[in-house]
Every structure is written in structure tokens, then in C-alpha cells.
Protein backbone atom coordinates (compact mmCIF):
# COMPACT_ATOMS: atom_id res chain seq x y z
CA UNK A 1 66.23 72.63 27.94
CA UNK A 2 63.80 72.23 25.48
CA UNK A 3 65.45 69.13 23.84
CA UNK A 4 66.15 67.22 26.30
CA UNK A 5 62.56 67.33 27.59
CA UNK A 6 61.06 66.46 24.15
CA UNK A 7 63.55 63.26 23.98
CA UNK A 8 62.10 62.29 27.67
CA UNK A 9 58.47 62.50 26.66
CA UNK A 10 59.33 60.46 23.41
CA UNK A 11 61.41 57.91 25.18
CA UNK A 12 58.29 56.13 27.04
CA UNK A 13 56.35 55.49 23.75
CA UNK A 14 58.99 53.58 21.73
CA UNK A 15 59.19 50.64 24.38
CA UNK A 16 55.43 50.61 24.20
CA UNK A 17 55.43 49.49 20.73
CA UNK A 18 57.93 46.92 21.04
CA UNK A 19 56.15 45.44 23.48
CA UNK A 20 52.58 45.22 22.24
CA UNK A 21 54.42 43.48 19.06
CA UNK A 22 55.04 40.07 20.72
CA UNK A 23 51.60 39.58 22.39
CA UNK A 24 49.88 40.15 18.85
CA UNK A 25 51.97 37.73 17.51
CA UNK A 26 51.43 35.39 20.36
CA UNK A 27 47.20 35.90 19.90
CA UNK A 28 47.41 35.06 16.45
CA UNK A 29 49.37 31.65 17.17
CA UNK A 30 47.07 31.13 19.69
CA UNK A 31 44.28 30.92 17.17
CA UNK A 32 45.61 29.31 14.01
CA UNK A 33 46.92 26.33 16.94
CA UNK A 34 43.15 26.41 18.29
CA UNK A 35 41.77 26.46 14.71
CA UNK A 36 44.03 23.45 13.47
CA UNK A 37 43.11 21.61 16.65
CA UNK A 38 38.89 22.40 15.79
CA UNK A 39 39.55 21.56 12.31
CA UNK A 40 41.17 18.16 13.55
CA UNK A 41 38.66 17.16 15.96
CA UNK A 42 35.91 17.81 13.23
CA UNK A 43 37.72 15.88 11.04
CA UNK A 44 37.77 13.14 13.73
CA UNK A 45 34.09 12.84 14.75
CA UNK A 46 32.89 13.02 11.01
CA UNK A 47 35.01 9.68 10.51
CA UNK A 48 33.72 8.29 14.01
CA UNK A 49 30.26 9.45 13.49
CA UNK A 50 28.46 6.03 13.81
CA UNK A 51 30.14 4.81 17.19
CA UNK A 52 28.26 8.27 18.39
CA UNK A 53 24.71 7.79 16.10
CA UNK A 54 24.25 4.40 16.37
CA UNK A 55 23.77 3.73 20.44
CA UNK A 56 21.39 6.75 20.50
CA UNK A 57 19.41 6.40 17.76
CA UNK A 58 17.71 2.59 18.28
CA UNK A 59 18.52 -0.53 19.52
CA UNK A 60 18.69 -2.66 16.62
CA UNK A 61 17.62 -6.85 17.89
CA UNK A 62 19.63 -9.27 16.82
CA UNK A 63 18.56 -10.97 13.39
CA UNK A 64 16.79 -14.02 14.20
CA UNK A 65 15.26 -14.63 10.78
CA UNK A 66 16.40 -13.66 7.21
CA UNK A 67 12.93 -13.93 4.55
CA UNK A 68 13.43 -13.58 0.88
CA UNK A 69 11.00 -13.00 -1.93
CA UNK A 70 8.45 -16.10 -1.75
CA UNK A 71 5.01 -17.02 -3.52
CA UNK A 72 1.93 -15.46 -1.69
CA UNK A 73 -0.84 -18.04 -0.64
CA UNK A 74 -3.31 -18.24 -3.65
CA UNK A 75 -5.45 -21.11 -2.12
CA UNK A 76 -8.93 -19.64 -0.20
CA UNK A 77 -8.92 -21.22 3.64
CA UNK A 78 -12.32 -21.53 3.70
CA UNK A 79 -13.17 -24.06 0.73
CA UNK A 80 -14.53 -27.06 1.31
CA UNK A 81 -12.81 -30.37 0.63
CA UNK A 82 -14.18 -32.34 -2.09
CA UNK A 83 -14.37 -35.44 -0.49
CA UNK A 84 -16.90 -34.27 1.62
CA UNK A 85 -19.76 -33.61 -1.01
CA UNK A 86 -22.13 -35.98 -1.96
CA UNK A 87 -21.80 -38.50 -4.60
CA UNK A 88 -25.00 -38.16 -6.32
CA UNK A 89 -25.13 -34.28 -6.55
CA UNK A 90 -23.24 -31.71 -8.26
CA UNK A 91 -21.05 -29.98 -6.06
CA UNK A 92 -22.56 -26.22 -5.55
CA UNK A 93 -21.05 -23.49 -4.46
CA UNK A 94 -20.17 -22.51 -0.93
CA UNK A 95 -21.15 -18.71 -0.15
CA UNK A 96 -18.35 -17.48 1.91
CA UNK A 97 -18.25 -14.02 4.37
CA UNK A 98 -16.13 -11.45 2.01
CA UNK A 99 -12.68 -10.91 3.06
CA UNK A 100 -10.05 -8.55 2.71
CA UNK A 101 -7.94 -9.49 -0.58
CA UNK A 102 -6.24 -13.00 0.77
CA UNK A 103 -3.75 -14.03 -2.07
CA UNK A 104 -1.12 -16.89 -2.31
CA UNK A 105 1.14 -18.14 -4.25
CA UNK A 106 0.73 -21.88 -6.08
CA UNK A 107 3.64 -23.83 -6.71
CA UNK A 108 3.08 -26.15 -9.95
CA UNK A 109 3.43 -30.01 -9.49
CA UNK A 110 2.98 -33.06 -11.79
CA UNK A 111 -0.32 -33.48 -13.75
CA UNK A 112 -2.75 -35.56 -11.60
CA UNK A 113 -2.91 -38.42 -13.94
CA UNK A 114 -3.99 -41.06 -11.24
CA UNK A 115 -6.47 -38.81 -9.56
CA UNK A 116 -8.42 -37.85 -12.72
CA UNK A 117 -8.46 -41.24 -13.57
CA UNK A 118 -10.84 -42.81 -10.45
CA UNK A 119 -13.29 -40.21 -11.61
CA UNK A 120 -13.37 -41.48 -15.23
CA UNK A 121 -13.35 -45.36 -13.63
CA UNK A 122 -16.66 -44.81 -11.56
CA UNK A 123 -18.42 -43.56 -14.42
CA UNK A 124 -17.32 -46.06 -16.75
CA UNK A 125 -18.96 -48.64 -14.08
CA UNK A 126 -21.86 -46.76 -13.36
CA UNK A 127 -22.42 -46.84 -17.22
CA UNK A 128 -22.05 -50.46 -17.54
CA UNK A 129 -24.27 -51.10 -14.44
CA UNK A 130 -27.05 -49.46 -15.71
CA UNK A 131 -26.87 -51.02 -18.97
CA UNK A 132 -26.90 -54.61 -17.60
CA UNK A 133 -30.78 -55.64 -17.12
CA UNK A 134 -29.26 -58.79 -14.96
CA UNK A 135 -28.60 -58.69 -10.99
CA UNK A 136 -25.80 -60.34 -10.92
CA UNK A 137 -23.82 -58.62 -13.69
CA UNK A 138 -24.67 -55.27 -11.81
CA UNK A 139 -23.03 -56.93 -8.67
CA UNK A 140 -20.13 -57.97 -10.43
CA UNK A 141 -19.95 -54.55 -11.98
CA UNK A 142 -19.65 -53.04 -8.74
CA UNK A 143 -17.37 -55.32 -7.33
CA UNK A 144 -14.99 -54.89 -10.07
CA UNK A 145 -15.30 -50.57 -9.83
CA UNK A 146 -14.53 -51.45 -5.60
CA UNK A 147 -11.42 -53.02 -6.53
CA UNK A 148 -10.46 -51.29 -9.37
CA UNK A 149 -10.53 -48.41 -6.89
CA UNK A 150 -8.89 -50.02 -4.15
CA UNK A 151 -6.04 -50.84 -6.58
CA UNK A 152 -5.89 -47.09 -7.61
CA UNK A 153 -5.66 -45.89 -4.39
CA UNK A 154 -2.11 -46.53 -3.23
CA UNK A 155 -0.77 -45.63 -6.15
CA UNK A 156 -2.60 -42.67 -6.25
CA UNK A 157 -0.58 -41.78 -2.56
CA UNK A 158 3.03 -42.07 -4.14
CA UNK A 159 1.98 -39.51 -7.12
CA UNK A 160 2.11 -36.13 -6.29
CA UNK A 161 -1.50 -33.99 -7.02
CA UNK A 162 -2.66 -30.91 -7.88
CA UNK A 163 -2.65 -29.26 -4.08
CA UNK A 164 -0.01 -27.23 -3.96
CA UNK A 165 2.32 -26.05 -0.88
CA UNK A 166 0.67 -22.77 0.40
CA UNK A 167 3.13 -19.58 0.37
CA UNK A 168 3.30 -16.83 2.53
CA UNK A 169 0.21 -14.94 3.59
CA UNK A 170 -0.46 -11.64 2.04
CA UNK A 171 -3.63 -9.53 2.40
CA UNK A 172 -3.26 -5.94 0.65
CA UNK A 173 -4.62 -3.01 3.13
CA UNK A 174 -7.94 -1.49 2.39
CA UNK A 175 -8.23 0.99 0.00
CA UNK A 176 -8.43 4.71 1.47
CA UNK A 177 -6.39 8.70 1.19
CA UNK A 178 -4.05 9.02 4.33
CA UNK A 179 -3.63 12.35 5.51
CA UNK A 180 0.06 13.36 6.43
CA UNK A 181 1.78 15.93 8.84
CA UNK A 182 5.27 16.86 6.95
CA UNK A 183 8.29 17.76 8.39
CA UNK A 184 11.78 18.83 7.71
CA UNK A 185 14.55 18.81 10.60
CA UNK A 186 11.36 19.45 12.97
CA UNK A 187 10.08 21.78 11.12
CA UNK A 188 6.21 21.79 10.13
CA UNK A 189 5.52 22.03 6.46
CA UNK A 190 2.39 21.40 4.62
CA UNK A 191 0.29 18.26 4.86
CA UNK A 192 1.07 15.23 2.45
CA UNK A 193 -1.32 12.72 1.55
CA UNK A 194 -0.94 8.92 0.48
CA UNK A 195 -3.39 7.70 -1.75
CA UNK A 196 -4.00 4.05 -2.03
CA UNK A 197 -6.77 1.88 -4.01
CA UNK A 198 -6.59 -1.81 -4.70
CA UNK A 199 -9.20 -3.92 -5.62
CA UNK A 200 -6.95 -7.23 -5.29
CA UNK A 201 -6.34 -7.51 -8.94
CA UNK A 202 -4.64 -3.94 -9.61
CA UNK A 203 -3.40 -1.55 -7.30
CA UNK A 204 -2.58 2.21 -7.60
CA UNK A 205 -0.64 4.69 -5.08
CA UNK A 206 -0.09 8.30 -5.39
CA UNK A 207 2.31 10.06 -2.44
CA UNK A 208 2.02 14.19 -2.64
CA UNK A 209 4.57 15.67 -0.39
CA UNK A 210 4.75 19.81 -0.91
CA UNK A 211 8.13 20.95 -0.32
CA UNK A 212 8.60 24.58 0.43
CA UNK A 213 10.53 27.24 -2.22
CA UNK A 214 10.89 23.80 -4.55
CA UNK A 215 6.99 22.39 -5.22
CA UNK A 216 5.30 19.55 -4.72
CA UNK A 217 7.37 16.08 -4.63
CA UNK A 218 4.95 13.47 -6.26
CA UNK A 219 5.46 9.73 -6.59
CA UNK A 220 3.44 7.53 -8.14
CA UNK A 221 3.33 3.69 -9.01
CA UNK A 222 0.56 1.43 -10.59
CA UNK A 223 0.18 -2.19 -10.89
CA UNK A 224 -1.20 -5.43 -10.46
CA UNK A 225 -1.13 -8.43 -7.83
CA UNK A 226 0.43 -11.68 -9.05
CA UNK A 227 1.95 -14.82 -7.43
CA UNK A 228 4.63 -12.70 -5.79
CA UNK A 229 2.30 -10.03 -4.43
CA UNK A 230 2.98 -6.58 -5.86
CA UNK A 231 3.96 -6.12 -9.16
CA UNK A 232 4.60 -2.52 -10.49
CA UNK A 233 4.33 -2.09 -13.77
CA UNK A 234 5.39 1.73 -13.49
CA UNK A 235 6.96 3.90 -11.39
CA UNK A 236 6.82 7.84 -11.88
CA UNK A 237 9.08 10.30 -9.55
CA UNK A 238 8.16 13.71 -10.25
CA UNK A 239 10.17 16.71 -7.91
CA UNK A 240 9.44 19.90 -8.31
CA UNK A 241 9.37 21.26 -11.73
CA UNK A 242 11.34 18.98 -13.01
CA UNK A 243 10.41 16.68 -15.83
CA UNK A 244 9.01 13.04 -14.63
CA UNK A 245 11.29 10.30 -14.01
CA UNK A 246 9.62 7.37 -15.17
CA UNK A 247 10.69 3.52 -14.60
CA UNK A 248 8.63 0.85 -16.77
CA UNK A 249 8.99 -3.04 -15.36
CA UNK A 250 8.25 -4.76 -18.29
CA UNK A 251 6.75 -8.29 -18.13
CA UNK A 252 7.16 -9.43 -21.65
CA UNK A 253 10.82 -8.77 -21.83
CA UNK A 254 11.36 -9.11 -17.97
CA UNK A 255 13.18 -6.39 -18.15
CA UNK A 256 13.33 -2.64 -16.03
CA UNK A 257 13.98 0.15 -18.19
CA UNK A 258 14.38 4.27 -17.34
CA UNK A 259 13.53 7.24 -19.28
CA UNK A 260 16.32 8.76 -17.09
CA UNK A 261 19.07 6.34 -18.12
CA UNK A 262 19.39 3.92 -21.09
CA UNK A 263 20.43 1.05 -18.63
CA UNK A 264 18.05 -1.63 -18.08
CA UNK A 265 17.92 -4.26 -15.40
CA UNK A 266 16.31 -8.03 -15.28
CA UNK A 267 13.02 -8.18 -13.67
CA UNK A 268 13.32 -10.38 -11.18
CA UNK A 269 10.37 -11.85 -8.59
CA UNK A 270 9.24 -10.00 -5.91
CA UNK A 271 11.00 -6.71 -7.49
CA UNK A 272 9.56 -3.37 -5.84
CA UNK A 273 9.85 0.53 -6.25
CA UNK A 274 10.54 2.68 -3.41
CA UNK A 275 6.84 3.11 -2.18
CA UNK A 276 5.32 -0.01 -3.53
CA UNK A 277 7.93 -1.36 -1.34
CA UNK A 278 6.13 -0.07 1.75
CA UNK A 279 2.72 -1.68 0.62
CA UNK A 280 4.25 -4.69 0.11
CA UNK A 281 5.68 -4.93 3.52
CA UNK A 282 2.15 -3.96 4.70
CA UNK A 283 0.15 -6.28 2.52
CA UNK A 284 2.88 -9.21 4.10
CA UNK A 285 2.45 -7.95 7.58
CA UNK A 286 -1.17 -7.95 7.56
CA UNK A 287 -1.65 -11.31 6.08
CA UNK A 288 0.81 -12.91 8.94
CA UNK A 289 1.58 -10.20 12.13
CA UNK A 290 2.90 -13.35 14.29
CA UNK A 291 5.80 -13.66 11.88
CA UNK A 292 7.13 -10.44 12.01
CA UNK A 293 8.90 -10.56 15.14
CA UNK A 294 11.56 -8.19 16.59
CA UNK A 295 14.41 -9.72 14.70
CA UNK A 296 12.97 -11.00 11.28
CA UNK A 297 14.50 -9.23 8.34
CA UNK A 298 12.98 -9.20 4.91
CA UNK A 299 14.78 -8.85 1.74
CA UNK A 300 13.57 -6.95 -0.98
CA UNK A 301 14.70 -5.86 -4.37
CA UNK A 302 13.98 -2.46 -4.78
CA UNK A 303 14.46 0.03 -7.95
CA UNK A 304 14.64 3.90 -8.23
CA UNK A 305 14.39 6.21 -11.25
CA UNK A 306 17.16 4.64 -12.07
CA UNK A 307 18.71 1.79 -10.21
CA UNK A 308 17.93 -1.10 -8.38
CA UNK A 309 18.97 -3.00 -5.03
CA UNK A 310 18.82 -5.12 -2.11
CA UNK A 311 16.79 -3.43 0.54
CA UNK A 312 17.24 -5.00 4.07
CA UNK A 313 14.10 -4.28 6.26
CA UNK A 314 14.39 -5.47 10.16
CA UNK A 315 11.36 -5.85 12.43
CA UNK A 316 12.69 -3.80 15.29
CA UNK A 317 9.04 -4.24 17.88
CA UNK A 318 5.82 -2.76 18.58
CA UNK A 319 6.03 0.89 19.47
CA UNK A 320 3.78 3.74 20.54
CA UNK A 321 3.87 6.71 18.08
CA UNK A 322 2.10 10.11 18.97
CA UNK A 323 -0.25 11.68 16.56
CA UNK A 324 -2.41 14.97 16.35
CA UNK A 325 -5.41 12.45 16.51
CA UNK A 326 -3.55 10.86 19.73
CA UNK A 327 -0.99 7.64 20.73
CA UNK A 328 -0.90 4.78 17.79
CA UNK A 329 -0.02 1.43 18.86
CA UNK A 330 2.13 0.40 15.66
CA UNK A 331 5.43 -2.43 14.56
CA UNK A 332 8.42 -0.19 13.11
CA UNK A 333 10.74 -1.34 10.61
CA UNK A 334 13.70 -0.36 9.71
CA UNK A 335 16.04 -0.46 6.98
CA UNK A 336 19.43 -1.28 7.60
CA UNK A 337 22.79 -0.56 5.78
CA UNK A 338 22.69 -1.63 2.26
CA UNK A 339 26.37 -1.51 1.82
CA UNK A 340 29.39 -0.36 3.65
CA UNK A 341 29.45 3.07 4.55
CA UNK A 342 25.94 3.37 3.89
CA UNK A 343 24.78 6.03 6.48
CA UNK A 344 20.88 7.16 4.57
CA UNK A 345 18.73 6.03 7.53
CA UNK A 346 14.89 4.78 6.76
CA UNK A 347 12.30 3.97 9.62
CA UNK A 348 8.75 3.07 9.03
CA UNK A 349 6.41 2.46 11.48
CA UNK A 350 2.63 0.27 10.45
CA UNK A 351 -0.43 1.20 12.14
CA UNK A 352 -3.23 -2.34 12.92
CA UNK A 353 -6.10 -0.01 13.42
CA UNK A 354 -5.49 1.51 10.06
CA UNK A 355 -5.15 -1.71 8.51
CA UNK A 356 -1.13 -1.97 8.39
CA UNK A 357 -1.34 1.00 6.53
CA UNK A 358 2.29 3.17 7.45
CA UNK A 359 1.53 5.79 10.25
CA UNK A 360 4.79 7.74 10.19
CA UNK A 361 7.47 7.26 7.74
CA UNK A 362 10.75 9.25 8.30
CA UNK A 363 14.19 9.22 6.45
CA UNK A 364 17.33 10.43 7.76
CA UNK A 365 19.88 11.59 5.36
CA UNK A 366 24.03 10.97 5.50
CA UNK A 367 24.71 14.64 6.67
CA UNK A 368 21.70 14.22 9.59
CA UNK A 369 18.70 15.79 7.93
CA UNK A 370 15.37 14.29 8.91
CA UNK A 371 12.15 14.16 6.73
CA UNK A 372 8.81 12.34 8.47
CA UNK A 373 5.43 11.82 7.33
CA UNK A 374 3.08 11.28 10.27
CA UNK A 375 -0.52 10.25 10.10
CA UNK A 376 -2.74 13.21 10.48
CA UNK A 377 -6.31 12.25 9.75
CA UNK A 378 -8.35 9.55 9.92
CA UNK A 379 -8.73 6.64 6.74
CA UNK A 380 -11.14 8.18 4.67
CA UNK A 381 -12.86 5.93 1.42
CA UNK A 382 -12.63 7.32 -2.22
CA UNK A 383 -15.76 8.67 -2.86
CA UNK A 384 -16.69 9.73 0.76
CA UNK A 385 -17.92 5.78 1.94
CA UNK A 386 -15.29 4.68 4.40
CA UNK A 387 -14.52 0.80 5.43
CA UNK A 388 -12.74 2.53 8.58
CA UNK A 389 -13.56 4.33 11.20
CA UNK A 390 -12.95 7.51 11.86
CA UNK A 391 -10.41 7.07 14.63
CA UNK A 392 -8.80 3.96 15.26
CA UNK A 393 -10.04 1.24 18.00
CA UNK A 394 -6.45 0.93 19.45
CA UNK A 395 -5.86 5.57 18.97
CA UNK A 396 -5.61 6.83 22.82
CA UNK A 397 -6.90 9.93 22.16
CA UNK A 398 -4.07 12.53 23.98
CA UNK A 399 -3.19 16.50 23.36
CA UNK A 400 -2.81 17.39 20.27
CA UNK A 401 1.16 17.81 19.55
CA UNK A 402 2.61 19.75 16.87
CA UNK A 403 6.05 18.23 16.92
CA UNK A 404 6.80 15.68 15.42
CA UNK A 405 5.79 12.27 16.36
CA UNK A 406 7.69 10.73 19.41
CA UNK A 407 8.11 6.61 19.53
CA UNK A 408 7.54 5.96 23.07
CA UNK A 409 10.58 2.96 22.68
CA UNK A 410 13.09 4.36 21.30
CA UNK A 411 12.68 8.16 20.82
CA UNK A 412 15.13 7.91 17.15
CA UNK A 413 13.64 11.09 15.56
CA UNK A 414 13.11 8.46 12.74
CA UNK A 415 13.93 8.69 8.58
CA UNK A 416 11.88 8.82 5.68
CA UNK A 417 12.31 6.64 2.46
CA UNK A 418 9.28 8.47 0.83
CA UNK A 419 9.36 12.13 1.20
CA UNK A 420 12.48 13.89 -0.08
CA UNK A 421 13.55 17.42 1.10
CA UNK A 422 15.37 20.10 -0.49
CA UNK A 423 18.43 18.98 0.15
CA UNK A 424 18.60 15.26 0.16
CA UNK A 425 18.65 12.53 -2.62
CA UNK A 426 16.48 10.33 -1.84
CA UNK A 427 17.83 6.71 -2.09
């Protein structure tokens, strides 16, 4: 009795087992095929990632104009011609209202033989004329300067002078400390400031960006103005607690050299570092806003710690940033692809009211990360004696916004070129 009530209580369990077998088994294959499929499909959209990034992010114009490194304008728009001054009186010189730095570039021509000879001929004749006592050897004196004169002059039209072809316009911002709102993926850090001072001969800039649990990110680069603009003579990255990086362009050799890398690189025209870059695009911009049109790109060639290349920067339009001070009218720029593939995004957007001066610079790295500068403060003068005001004549004063600064056309969460984070490399 008792055994075969024992076998019919065990009986139910064993088909239990064998049946909860199969539907683990199934679960499992259920998940490794949804796994695979995630895996797949991740695999997919990192290889696709730019059909996706690139409609949302900006509307990039269509290149109308392609500008390369050129001579600045060296000669002053306001001097008189010399034909106008009197004869008998030395010419004297013309005060003028001061300026902002206005430089060009001179192309050399031909020696103006022909021209500095009419000067030479007059006095020769004026010479002779006052040394002849008679009337009518002074007449004939004079006569014979007129036609010597006369004769000069067309020949002096088929010989090409001393005026050269004026260059590009370039006026380099006012000197000042920007004040910066950081950020990294949206997230407030501590302020950054620019510091910029250029007296039209030299220049010197200084970017401080404090990066949390690493230190302060410092960049620095020093130089003079010359027929090309900007011309660094050094370049100094320092991240962190890490020893400087230090890139020397040096004239004599025309060579760029690295205390990172024994590789060198020819000094070319024009050539830039990565932030001396920015004030060159401002110094351009400022001296001729009309040319920068949505459309114009600008090549420059630009060199890290250690490396150099073509940067392409587009004029995308004039755009409406917002600020803790309020809404910036500005013109934002963008760099585009340097090379297949290449996916490091930089957007940098110049403000007229703070004399061209960047007002938000923001870099987006390969993997999405986004690091922005945005102007927090108003222009302030080394030594407390502003050439600025302190807030803008175009600033619409708004709420005060702790997020980061929103274009107003397009809204592309834009990319920095000058602040680094954590975990980018900064091109």
C-alpha cells in the first residue's frame, strides 16, 4: 500500500523537470540571437554614423569661394598722393585719426628708375636757371626741363613703379582678457579665460581652460605681425601636469621644430598654431566682413605639438548665440573634414561687438564628446582701462542661461578646437 502510493506522489515531479529543461534552453537562445542581432546593429550605425550626424548637426552652404594664404595690405588708405603737394614746399606730414592695427602686404616690383629720374631732371634745371643772369637762357632752360619731362612721361607709363598691388585686409582685434563659461558634454566646469595683447608689431595669447580631476589645460603662443599677418614664433601646450609641449617656428632656418618629436617641418607663409589660427581668422574677418560670406572657405596651414596641416575653415552665416550676459549677434565658422574619415568636429563662432574676437568656441570629438568655451564677461583692458564697453552695442540683454550656448540657426551643440577634455586629443 505504502509503495505504490510513494511511486504516485513521485511520478508528477519527474515530468516537471523535463519540461522546464526545454524552455531554459529556448530563453537562453532567445538572448544570445537578440544579443548578436544588438551587437550587429551597433556595428552598423557606428559605420553609418555620418548619414545620421551630418543632416542634424548644420547645414553646411555650398563652397562658393576657396582663399589661400595671401599678403595682408601694408599700404595706409588714408595717405595723401604726392602729386597733390606743392612744388615749392616740403611735403609735411598728414596727422591721421588712430586706427585699429590696419596691415597689408606689399608685393615687390622693378626699381623705379624712370620715376626717380624726373625728380633729379627738375632740379638739375632749376639749378641751371638760377645760375643764368640772362632772360632768355632761363626761358630756354625751362623749355628744355618742359620737354625733357614731357619726353619722360610716357615712358615713365610702360615701367612699372614702386606702388604695389594691395593684399587682403587684416586688422588684429583689440587687445583685452575674455572671460569663458566651460563645458564638457553639457556639463558646467570652471571658467576659462583667453588672454590677448597685440600692439600691431607683436602679439601674445594665453588660453587657461581648468579641467576637472586632470588640472588646468594651458596654451600659449607669442609672435609677431609680418606680411602674411600672424607669425608665431612659439607655441607652448601645457595639459595637466604634464611637461610643456613646445613648438619653435624658426625664421632663420624656415623651419618648425618640436621638443616632443625630432621631426621638423618647412615654414611655410601664412603657417599658424591651433589658437593663433583663430586670431588670424579674426584679424582677416575684421579687416574685410563683406568677404566672408556663407560659402567662402579659407585655407590655413596649421601645426600642433607636433604636426602640421591643411585646416579647411567654411563661413557657414551670421548666427545668434546665447550668453549669460544675453543674445550675441556673431558669423560661425566651421572646420570641415581634413581628410577622409575625419570625424573631430570644430565650430567657432566671432562676435562684431567684441571686435571679432571668438564668442563661443566648441569641439566635438570622433566618439561625440563636446567641449565649448562661451563668452562669459565683458572685454576687459590689461591694466583695468578698457577700449570696450562693458556689454556689447549689438548684446540683447535676455535671462541668464546656464546651459550651454544655443545658435539660434542651427542649434549643432557646436565643437571646440581650443579646449581639450579629459578624454579627447585634441587635433
Amino acid at each position: 500500500m505504502s509503495s505504490p502510493s510513494a511511486i504516485s506522489r513521485s511520478d508528477p515531479t519527474r515530468p516537471q523537470v523535463t519540461r522546464n529543461r526545454p524552455h531554459a534552453w529556448r530563453w537562453l537562445a532567445v538572448l544570445a540571437v537578440v544579443l548578436c542581432l544588438h551587437w550587429f546593429a551597433a556595428q552598423w550605425v557606428e559605420r553609418n554614423r555620418d548619414t545620421f550626424t551630418s543632416a542634424n548637426t548644420t547645414h553646411v552652404p555650398v563652397q562658393i569661394a576657396l582663399l589661400t594664404p595671401q599678403r595682408i595690405d601694408r599700404s595706409p588708405a588714408d595717405a595723401a598722393p604726392r602729386s597733390d603737394a606743392p612744388s615749392g614746399h616740403p611735403p609735411q606730414a598728414v596727422a591721421s585719426k588712430p586706427r585699429a592695427h590696419v596691415l597689408t602686404a606689399t608685393r615687390s616690383g622693378p626699381a623705379p628708375v624712370i620715376a626717380a629720374s624726373a625728380p633729379a631732371a627738375e632740379t638739375d634745371a632749376a639749378s641751371e636757371a638760377a645760375s643764368t643772369a640772362a632772360s632768355a637762357a632761363a626761358a630756354s632752360a625751362l623749355a628744355a626741363a618742359s620737354a625733357a619731362s614731357a619726353a619722360s612721361a610716357p615712358a615713365a607709363a610702360h615701367v612699372p613703379t614702386a606702388q604695389s598691388a594691395p593684399g587682403v585686409k587684416f586688422s588684429v582685434p583689440p587687445s583685452g582678457d575674455l572671460q569663458y563659461d566651460t563645458f564638457y558634454n553639457g556639463v558646467r566646469n570652471q571658467p576659462g579665460t583667453i588672454h590677448w595683447s597685440s600692439d600691431g608689431k607683436t602679439y601674445d595669447m594665453i588660453v587657461s581652460v581648468p579641467v576637472p580631476f586632470i588640472g588646468t589645460f594651458s596654451y600659449s603662443s607669442h609672435g609677431h605681425v609680418d606680411a602674411f599677418g600672424l607669425a608665431p614664433d612659439q607655441y607652448i601646450e601645457k595639459r595637466g601636469h604634464r611637461a610643456e609641449d613646445v613648438s619653435i617656428f624658426n625664421r632663420t632656418t624656415k623651419q618648425i621644430v618640436f621638443t616632443k618629436t625630432p621631426a621638423s617641418l618647412p615654414l611655410s607663409d601664412g603657417a599658424q598654431d591651433r589658437f593663433s589660427m583663430v586670431m588670424q581668422l579674426a584679424s582677416l574677418v575684421r579687416g574685410d566682413p563683406d568677404a566672408y560670406q556663407p560659402g567662402v572657405t579659407r585655407q590655413f596651414f596649421v601645426v600642433d605639438n607636433d604636426s602640421g596641416e591643411i585646416w579647411p575653415i567654411e563661413t557657414i552665416g551670421d548666427e545668434t548665440i546665447r550668453t549669460q550676459q544675453g543674445y550675441l549677434n556673431t558669423r560661425h565658422f566651421m572646420r570641415l573634414p581634413r581628410h577622409y574619415g575625419d570625424r573631430r568636429r570644430i565650430d567657432v563662432w566671432l562676435a562684431p561687438s567684441l571686435g571679432w574676437l571668438p564668442a563661443r568656441i566648441l569641439q566635438t570629438e570622433p566618439n561625440g564628446t563636446e567641449i565649448q568655451l562661451v563668452w562669459s564677461g565683458p572685454l576687459n583692458e590689461p591694466g583695468g582701462t578698457g577700449n570696450m564697453n562693458s556689454t556689447p552695442a549689438n548684446l540683447t540683454t535676455g535671462p541668464a542661461s546656464s546651459t550651454p550656448a544655443a545658435s539660434a540657426v542651427p542649434d549643432t551643440s557646436p565643437a571646440l578646437d581650443t579646449a581639450p577634455g579629459p578624454a579627447s586629443d585634441t587635433p
